[in-house]
C-alpha atoms as a PDB file:
ATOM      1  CA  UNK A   1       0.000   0.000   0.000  1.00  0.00           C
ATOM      2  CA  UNK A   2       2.560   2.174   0.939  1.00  0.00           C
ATOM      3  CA  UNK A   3       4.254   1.969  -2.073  1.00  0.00           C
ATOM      4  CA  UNK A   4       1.598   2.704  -4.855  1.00  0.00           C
ATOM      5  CA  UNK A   5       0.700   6.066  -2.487  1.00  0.00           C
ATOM      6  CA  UNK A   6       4.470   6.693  -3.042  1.00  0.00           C
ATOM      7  CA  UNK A   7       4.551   5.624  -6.398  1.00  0.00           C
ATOM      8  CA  UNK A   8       1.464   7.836  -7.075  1.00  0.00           C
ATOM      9  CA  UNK A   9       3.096  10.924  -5.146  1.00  0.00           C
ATOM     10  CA  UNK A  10       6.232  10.621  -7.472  1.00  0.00           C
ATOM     11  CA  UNK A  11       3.915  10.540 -10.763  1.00  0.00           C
ATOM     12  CA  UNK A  12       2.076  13.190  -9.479  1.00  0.00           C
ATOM     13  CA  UNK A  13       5.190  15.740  -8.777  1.00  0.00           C
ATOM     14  CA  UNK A  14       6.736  14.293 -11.932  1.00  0.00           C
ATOM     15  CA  UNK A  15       3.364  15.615 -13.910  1.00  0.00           C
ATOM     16  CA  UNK A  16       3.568  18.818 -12.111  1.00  0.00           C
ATOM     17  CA  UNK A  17       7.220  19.781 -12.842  1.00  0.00           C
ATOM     18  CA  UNK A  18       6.608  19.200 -16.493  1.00  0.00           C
ATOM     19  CA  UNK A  19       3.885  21.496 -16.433  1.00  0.00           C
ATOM     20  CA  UNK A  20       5.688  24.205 -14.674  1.00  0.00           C
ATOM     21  CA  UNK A  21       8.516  23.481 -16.555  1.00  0.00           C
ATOM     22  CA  UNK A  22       6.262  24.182 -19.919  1.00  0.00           C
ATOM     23  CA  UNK A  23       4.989  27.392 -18.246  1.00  0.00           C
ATOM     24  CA  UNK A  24       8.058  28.766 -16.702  1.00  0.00           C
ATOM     25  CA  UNK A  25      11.227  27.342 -18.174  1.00  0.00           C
ATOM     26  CA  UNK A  26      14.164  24.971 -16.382  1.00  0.00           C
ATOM     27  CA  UNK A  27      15.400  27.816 -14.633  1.00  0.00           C
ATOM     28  CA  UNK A  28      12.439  29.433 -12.652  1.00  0.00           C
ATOM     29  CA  UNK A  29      12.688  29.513  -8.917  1.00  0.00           C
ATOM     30  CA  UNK A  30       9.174  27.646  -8.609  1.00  0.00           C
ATOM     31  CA  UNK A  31      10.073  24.652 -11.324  1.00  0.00           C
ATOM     32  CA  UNK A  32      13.825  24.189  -9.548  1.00  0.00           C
ATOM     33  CA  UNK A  33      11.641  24.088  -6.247  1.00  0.00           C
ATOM     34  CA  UNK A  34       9.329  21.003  -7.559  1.00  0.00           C
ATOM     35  CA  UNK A  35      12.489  19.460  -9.474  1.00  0.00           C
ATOM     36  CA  UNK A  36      14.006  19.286  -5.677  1.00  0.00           C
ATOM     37  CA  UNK A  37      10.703  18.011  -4.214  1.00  0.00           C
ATOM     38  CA  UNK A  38      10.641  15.527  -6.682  1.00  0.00           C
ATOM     39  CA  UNK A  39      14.030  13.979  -5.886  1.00  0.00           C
ATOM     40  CA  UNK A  40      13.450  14.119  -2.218  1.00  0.00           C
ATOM     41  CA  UNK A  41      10.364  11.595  -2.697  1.00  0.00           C
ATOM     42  CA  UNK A  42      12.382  10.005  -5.560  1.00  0.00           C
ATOM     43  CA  UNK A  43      14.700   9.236  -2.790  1.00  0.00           C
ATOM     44  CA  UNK A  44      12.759   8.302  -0.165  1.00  0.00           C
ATOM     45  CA  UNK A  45      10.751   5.841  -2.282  1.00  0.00           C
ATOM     46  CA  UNK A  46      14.398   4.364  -3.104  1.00  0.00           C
ATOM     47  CA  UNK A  47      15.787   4.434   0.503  1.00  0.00           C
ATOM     48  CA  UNK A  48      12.171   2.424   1.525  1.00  0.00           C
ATOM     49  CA  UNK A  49      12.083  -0.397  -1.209  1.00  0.00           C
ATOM     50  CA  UNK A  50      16.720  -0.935  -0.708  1.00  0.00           C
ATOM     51  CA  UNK A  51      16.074  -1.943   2.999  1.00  0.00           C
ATOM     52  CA  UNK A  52      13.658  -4.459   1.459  1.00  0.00           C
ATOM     53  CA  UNK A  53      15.855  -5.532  -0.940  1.00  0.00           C
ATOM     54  CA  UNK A  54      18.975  -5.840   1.146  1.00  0.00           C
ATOM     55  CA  UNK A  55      19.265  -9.534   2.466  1.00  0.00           C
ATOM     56  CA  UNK A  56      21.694 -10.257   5.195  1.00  0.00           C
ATOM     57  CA  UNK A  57      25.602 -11.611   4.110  1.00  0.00           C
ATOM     58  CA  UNK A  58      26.007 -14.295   7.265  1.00  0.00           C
END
């Protein structure tokens, strides 16, 4: 569950960027704002589903 409400967070911050992007440009306060948003759930999403992934050596 958790996942697909992150999943769906990171589609819907993707979708936003490329709209402010289209509005604003790459280099507008607002869009560089969402761009950092966007990696900060990008990365959290990736942190969460590693520690899943990681299986003990011994």
């Amino acid at each position: 569950m958790y996942t697909d409400v992150m999943l769906q967070r990171i589609e819907d911050a993707r979708q936003l960027l490329y709209q402010m992007e289209q509005q604003y440009g790459l280099r507008h306060p607002r869009v560089l704002k969402q761009s950092m948003e966007l990696d900060e759930l990008l990365n959290r999403y990736y942190r969460s589903t590693y520690r899943k992934n990681v299986k003990p050596i011994a």
